[in-house]
Each structure stands twice: as structure tokens, then as C-alpha cells.
Protein backbone atom coordinates (compact mmCIF):
# COMPACT_ATOMS: atom_id res chain seq x y z
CA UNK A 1 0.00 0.00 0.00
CA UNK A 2 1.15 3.45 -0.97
CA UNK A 3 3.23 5.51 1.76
CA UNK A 4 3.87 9.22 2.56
CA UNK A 5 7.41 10.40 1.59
CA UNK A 6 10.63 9.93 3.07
CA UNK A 7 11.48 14.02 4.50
CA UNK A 8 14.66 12.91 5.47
CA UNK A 9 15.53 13.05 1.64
CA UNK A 10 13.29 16.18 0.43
CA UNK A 11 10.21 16.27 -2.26
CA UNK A 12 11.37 14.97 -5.60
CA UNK A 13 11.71 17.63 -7.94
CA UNK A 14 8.64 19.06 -9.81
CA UNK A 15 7.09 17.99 -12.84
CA UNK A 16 7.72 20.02 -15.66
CA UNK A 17 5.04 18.70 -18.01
CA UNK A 18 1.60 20.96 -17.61
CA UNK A 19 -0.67 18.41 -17.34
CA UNK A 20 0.11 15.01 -15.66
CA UNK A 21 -0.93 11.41 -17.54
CA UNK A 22 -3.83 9.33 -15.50
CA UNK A 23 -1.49 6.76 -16.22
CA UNK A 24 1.20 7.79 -13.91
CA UNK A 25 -1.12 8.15 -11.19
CA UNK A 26 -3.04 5.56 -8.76
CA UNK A 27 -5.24 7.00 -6.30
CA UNK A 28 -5.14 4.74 -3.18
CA UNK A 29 -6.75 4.08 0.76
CA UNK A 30 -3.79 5.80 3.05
CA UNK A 31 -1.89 3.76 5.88
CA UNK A 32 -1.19 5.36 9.11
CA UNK A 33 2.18 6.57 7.58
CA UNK A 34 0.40 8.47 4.66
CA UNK A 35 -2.31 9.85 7.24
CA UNK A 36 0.39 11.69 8.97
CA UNK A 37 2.36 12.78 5.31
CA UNK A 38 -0.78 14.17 4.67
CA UNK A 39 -1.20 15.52 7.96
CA UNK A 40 2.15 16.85 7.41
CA UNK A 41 0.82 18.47 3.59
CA UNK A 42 -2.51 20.16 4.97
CA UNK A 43 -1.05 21.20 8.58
CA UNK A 44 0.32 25.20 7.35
CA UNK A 45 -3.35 25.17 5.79
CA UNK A 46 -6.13 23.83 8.24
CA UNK A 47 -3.92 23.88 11.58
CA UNK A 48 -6.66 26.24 13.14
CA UNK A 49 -3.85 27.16 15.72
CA UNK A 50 -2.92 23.59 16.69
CA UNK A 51 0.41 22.15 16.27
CA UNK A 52 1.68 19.38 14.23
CA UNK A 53 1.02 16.59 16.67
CA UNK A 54 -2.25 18.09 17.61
CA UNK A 55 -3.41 18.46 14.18
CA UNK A 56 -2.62 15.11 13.25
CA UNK A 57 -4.29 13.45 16.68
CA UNK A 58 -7.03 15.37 15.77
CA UNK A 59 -7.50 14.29 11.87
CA UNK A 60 -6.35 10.48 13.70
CA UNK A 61 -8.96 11.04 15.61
CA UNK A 62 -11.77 11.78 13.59
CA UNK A 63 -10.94 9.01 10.86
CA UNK A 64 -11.24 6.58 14.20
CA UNK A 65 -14.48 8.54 14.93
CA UNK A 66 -16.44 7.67 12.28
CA UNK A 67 -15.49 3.80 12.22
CA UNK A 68 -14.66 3.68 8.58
CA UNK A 69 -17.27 5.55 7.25
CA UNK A 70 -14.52 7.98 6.57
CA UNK A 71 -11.45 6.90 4.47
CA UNK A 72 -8.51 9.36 3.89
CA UNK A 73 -7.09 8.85 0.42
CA UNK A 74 -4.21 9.65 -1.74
CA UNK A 75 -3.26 10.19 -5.13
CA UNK A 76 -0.03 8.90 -6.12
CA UNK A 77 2.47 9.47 -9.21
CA UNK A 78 4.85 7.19 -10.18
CA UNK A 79 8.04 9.04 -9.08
CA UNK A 80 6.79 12.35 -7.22
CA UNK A 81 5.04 10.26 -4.24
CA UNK A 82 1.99 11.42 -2.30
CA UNK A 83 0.63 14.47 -4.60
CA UNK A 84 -2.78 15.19 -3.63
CA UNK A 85 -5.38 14.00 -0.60
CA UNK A 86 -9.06 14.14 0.13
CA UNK A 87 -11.46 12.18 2.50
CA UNK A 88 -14.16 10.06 1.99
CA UNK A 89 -17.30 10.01 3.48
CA UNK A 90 -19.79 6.85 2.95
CA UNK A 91 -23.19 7.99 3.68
CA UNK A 92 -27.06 8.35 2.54
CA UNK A 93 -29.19 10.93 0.90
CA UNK A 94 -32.91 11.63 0.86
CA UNK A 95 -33.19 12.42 -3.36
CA UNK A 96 -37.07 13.12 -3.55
CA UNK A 97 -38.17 11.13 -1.35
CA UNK A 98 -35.47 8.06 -1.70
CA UNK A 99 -32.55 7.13 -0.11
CA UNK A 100 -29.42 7.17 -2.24
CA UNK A 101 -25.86 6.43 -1.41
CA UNK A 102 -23.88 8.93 -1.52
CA UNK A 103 -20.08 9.83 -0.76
CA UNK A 104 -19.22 12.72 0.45
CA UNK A 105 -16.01 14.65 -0.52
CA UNK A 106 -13.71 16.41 2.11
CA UNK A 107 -9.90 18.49 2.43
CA UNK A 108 -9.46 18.31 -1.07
CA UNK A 109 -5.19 19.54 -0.80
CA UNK A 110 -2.70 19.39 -3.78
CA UNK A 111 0.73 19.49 -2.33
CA UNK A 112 1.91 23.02 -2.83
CA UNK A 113 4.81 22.10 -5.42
CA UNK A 114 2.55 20.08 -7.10
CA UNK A 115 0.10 22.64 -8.15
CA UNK A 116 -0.95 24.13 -11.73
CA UNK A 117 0.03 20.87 -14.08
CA UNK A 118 -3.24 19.25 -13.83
CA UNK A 119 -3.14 16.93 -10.02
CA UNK A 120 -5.84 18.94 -8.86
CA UNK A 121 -8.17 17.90 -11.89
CA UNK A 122 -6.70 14.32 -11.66
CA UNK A 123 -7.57 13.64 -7.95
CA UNK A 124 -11.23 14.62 -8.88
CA UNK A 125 -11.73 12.81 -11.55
CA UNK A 126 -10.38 10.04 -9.50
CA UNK A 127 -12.41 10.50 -6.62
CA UNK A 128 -15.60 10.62 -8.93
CA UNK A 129 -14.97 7.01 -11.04
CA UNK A 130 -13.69 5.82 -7.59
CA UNK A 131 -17.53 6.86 -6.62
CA UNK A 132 -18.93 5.32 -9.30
CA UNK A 133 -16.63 2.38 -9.19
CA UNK A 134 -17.84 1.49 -5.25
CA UNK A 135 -22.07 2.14 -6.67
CA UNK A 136 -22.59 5.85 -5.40
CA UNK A 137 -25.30 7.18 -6.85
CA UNK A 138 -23.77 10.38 -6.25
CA UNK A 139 -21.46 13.15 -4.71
CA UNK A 140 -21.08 15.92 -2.59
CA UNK A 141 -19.15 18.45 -0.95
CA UNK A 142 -19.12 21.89 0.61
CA UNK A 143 -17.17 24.39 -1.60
CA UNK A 144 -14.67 26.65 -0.13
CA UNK A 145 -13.23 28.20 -2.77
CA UNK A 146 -16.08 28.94 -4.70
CA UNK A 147 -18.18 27.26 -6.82
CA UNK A 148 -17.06 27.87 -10.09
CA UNK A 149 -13.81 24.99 -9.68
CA UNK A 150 -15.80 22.15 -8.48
CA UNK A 151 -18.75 23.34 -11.76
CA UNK A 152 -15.91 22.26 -14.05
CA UNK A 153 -16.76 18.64 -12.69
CA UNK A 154 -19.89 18.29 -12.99
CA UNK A 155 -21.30 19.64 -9.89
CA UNK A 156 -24.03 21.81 -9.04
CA UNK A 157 -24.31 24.86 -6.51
CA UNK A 158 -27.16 25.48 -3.90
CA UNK A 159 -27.28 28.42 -2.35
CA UNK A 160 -26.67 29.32 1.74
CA UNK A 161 -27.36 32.33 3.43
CA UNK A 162 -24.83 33.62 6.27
CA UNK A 163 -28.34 35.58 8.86
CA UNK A 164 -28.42 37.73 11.97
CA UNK A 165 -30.84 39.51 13.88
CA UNK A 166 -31.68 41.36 16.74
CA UNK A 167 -33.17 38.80 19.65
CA UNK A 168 -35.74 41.70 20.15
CA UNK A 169 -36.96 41.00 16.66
CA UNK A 170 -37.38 37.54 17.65
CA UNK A 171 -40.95 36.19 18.41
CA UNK A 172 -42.09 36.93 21.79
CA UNK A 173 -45.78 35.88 22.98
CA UNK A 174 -45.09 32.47 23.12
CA UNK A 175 -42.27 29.81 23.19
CA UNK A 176 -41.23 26.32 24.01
CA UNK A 177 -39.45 24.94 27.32
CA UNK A 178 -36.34 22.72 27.01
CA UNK A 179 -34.13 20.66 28.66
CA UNK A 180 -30.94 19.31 27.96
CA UNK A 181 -30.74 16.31 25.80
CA UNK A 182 -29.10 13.11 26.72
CA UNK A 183 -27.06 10.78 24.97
CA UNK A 184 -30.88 8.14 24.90
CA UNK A 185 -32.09 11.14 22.93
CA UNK A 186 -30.00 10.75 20.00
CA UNK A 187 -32.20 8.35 18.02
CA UNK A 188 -35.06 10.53 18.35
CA UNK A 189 -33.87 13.54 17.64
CA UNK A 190 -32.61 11.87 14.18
CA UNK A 191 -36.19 11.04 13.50
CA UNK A 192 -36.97 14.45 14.43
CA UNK A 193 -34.40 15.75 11.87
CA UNK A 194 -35.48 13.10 9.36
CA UNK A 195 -38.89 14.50 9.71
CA UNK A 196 -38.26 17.30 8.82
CA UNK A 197 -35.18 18.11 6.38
CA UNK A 198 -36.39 14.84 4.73
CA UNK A 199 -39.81 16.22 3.76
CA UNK A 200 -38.00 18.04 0.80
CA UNK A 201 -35.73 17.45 -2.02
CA UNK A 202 -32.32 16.74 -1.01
CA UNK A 203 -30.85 16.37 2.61
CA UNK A 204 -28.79 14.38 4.54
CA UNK A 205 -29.68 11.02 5.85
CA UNK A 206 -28.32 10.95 9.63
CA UNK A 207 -26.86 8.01 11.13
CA UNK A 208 -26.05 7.83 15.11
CA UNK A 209 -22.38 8.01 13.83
CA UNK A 210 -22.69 11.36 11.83
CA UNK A 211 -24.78 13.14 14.26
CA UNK A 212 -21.92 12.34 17.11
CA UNK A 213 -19.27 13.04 14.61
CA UNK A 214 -20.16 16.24 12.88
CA UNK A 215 -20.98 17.94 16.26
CA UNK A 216 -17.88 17.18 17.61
CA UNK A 217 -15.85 18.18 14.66
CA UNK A 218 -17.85 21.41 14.35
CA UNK A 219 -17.62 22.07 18.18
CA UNK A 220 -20.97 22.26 18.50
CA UNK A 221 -22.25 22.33 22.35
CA UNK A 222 -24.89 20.06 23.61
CA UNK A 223 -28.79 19.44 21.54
CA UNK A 224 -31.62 20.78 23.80
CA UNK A 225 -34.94 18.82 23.62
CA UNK A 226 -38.02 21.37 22.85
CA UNK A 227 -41.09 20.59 25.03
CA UNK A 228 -44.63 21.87 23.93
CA UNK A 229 -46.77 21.51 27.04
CA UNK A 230 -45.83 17.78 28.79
CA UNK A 231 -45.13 16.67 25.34
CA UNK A 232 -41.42 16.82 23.73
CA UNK A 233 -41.48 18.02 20.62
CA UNK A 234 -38.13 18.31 18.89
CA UNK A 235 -34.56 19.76 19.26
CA UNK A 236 -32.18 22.64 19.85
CA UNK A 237 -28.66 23.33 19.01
CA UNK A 238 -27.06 27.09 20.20
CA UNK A 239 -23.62 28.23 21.26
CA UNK A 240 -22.66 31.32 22.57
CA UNK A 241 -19.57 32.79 21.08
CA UNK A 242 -18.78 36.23 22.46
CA UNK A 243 -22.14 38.20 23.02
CA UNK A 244 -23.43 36.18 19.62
CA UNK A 245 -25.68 33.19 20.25
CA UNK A 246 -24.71 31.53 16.99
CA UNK A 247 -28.14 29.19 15.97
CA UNK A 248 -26.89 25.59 14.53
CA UNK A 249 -29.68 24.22 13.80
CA UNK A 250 -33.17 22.94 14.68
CA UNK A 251 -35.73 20.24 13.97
CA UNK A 252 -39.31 20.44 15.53
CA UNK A 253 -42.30 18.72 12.61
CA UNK A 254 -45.35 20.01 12.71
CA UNK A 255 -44.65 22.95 14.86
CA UNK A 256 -44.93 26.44 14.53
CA UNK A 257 -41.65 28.09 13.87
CA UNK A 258 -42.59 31.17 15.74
CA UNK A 259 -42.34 28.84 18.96
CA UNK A 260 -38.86 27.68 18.26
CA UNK A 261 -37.77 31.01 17.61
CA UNK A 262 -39.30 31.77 20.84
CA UNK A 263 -37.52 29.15 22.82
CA UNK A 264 -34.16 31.20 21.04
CA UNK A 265 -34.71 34.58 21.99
CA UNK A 266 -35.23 33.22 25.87
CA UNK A 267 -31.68 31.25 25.22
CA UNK A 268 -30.05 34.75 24.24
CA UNK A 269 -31.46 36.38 26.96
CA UNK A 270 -30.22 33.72 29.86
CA UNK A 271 -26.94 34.23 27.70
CA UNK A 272 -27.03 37.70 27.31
CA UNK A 273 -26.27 37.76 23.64
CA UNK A 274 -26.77 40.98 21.91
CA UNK A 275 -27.05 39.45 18.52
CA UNK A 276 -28.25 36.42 16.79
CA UNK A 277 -26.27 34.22 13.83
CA UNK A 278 -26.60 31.21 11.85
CA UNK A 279 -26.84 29.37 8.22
CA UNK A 280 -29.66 28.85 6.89
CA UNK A 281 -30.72 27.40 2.99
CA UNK A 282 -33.04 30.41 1.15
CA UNK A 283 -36.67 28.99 1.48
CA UNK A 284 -36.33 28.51 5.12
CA UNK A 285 -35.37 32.05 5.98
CA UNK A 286 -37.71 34.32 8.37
CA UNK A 287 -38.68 38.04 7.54
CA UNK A 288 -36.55 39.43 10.57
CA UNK A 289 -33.01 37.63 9.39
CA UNK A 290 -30.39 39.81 7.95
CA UNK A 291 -29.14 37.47 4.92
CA UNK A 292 -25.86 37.47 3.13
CA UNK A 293 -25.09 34.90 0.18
CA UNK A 294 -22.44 32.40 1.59
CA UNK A 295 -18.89 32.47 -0.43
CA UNK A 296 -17.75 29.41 1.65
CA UNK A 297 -19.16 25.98 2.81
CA UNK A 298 -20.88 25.91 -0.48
CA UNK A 299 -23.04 22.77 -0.65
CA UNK A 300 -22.73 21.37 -4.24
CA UNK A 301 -23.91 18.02 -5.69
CA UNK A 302 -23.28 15.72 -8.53
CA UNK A 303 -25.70 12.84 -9.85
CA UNK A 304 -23.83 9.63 -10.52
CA UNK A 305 -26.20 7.45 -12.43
CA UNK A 306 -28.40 9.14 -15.46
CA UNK A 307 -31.75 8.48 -13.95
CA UNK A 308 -31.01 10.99 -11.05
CA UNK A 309 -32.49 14.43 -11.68
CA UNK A 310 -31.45 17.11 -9.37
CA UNK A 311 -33.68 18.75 -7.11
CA UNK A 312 -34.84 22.34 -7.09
CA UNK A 313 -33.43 24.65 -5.08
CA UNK A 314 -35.90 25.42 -2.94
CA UNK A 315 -36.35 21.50 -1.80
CA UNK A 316 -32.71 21.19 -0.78
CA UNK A 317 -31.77 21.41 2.85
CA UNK A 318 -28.26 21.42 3.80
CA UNK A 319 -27.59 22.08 7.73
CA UNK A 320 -24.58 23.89 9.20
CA UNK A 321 -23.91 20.76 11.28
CA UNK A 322 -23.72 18.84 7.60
CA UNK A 323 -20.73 20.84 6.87
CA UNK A 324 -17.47 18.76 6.75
């Protein structure tokens, strides 16, 4: 199986030719050597502060997480070594109303002297027959750079909205209690979610392992269940972050909105937040948000098989918490 580098003798020297031969390249499953090469690649980019061992525990960590529904691969040429890396991610998605596999596509990195002769092109086009290859139905990602790139590919663009608001603006007359959810709540509240991101278009189909997972790798705090009257209802998920009460997400079927949004403006005042945030996909945004078109996190989504049409925009619903 295919290794990271040796450092102690340097990167080979760059290709000269613009555009490399799929030929000379192999895209493979990295071993613990090649998780820390790549580690050692992405660190300068995606450190987030930490240092080199605590970045690489981390991404160690989160592979071991999601007990291989996450694979970290690598694209290697025949003479230059480890060239490009990107993660896998094996899950479901509601497509109108079915459930389709789908893998998810994350840290897409071209090693920086390997840039501009065509790797970054090759590891997709890799990734995408490696998709079709294993009998995804189709892809997906979150687009930082844009969406124009990951277009080139096939893929298509739905929109997010960066919001904030006043809490004052906020519903008031009337709201729902919570309580802090426990780890027996987890099933539930994924049938809660399921309830009601899966009533449209396109979404994410939850398993016990992703809802765990993305929450801690977003550093998300703790769900709240909602309670209407005696009877619980749904779910919360807030963090305060300065005086901001940043809004992750929520899930409460067959419920008036204005009562979750009620249940938030109490959190911000216990908090005492002075302003509101959150993501939100277009259709589901209120009259009091302050919107702003995302330029990151990007959802975007490519059908793998020719009998999958792609949903309308305003059916797709893409959560912060999806975000990898």
C-alpha cells in the first residue's frame, strides 16, 4: 500500500510537463504513515492554531471517529510520491423522497509544489470514477473556494445564506421549554431531523455516527430537547460565542416556527447575547433575518447514475452541522 514520503531526503523535484498522464497516477486508501504525510501536507493550511502533533491526533482522531465511514485517500504518481489528498465520506441521501448512497467529498489539498500541471483535476476525476466504481449514486461536498472549480466537474451549486438579527426582533408571545438532551435522545432527535429536512428534495440522511461526529468536529455544544406543554417536541442546538448566540440548527415537525424562535430569543437572553447568527438554505429564511449569500461551505452536488435528476433549489436542505 502506498506511503507518505521519506522528508529525510526532500520532495522529488517538480514535474515540468503541464498536465500530468492518468497513467502515472493511482489513487489509493492511506496507511497510518500516509495519514500523517498528509497531515504533514494540509497542517500550514487547516492547523486552526494547533500544532503538528495536535493536528494530526485530531484528523487520527476523527478518521477513528467515524469507524470507517470515513477513508482518507491519496493520489499517487509514479516518481513524485503522495501528490494530492481528500477524504471520503460513505453515507445516505434523501433524493425526492429516496434514499441514495452517496459519498461525500472532504480536504481536497494538492501538495503546494505540485500545483498548476493538472493533479488537482486528476484527484477529482479520480475521486468521482472511484464513486462510481464502489455504486454511489452520487457526490457531494461543501465548496470553499467557490463554486465555479468544483462546476468544471460536474457539480451543481445550492445556495446558503450567512443571517443575523436582533433577539428583540425575535418572536415573543409564546415559546417552548427545554431541557438538555441526553445521549438516549440521540435516536429521536434523528427522526426528528429526518422528519423534517427529509420532507423536501435533497438532505442528509443521519446516522447515530454522523450526528456524534459532525458535532464534535464542528464544536458544536450540547442538543436541547423542545417541550410543547408535557409533550417533547423536537430539538435545539445554540452556542454562545462572544455576546453572539450563533443558531446551529433545529428540527421540531409540525410545529410552529414562531415557537422555536421563541424558545431562542429566551436562550439569548439567559446568555445575554446581543445578537443572533446562523446558516440557513433560502426557502427557510424568516422576515426578521439579515441574509448574506455564503462564499464558503458551499453545498454542491453531482448525480452519478443518469436516472437521477437534481432537485430544485428550494427542496434542498443542507444544515450547518452537515458541513465537513
Amino acid at each position: 500500500m502506498p506511503r507518505g514520503l521519506d522528508h529525510g531526503s526532500g520532495y522529488p523535484e517538480r514535474m515540468t510537463s503541464r498536465e500530468v498522464r492518468d497513467a502515472e497516477l493511482c489513487l489509493s486508501l492511506l496507511d497510518a504513515e500516509g495519514v500523517v504525510e498528509a497531515c504533514r501536507h494540509t497542517h500550514p493550511l487547516w492547523n486552526q492554531g494547533r500544532d503538528f502533533a495536535a493536528y494530526t491526533q485530531r484528523v487520527e482522531e476523527a478518521l477513528a471517529r467515524m469507524d470507517g465511514t470515513m477513508r482518507y485517500m491519496g493520489l499517487f504518481h509514479a516518481t513524485q510520491g503522495l501528490v494530492a489528498t481528500a477524504r471520503e465520506l460513505d453515507t445516505f441521501l434523501n433524493w425526492q423522497g429516496q434514499a441514495v448512497r452517496a459519498m461525500g467529498i472532504a480536504a481536497v489539498f494538492v501538495r503546494k509544489d505540485q500545483r498548476r500541471n493538472g493533479i488537482g483535476r486528476a484527484l477529482m476525476r479520480h475521486l468521482l470514477n472511484d464513486a462510481k466504481a464502489q455504486g454511489y449514486h452520487a457526490a457531494f461536498l461543501f465548496s470553499d473556494i467557490g463554486p465555479t472549480y468544483y462546476a468544471a466537474h460536474g457539480f451543481h451549486a445550492y445556495s446558503a445564506l450567512d443571517w443575523h438579527a436582533l433577539p428583540e426582533q425575535l418572536p415573543t408571545d409564546a415559546m417552548l421549554a427545554i431541557r438538555r438532551a441526553e445521549k438516549h435522545d440521540i435516536r429521536r432527535m434523528i427522526e426528528w431531523y429526518h422528519a423534517s429536512a427529509c420532507q423536501g428534495g435533497l438532505s442528509v440522511r443521519r446516522a447515530p455516527v454522523w450526528w456524534t461526529y459532525f458535532r464534535w468536529w464542528r464544536d458544536a455544544p450540547d442538543d436541547y430537547i423542545l417541550c410543547h406543554g408535557s409533550k417533547e417536541v423536537g430539538y435545539l442546538n445554540v452556542r454562545l460565542r462572544g455576546d453572539r448566540l450563533h443558531v446551529y440548527e433545529w428540527a421540531a415537525p409540525g410545529i410552529d416556527a414562531e415557537l422555536v424562535w421563541g424558545a431562542v430569543r429566551a436562550r439569548a437572553a439567559d446568555y445575554g447575547a446581543n445578537l443572533l447568527t446562523g446558516w440557513y438554505v433560502p426557502w427557510r429564511k424568516e422576515p426578521w433575518m439579515v441574509t448574506t449569500e455564503r462564499s464558503a461551505a458551499i453545498p454542491m452536488v453531482i448525480a452519478l447514475q443518469e436516472d437521477l435528476a437534481l432537485p430544485d433549489a428550494d427542496t434542498v436542505n443542507f444544515e450547518e452541522l452537515d458541513h465537513f
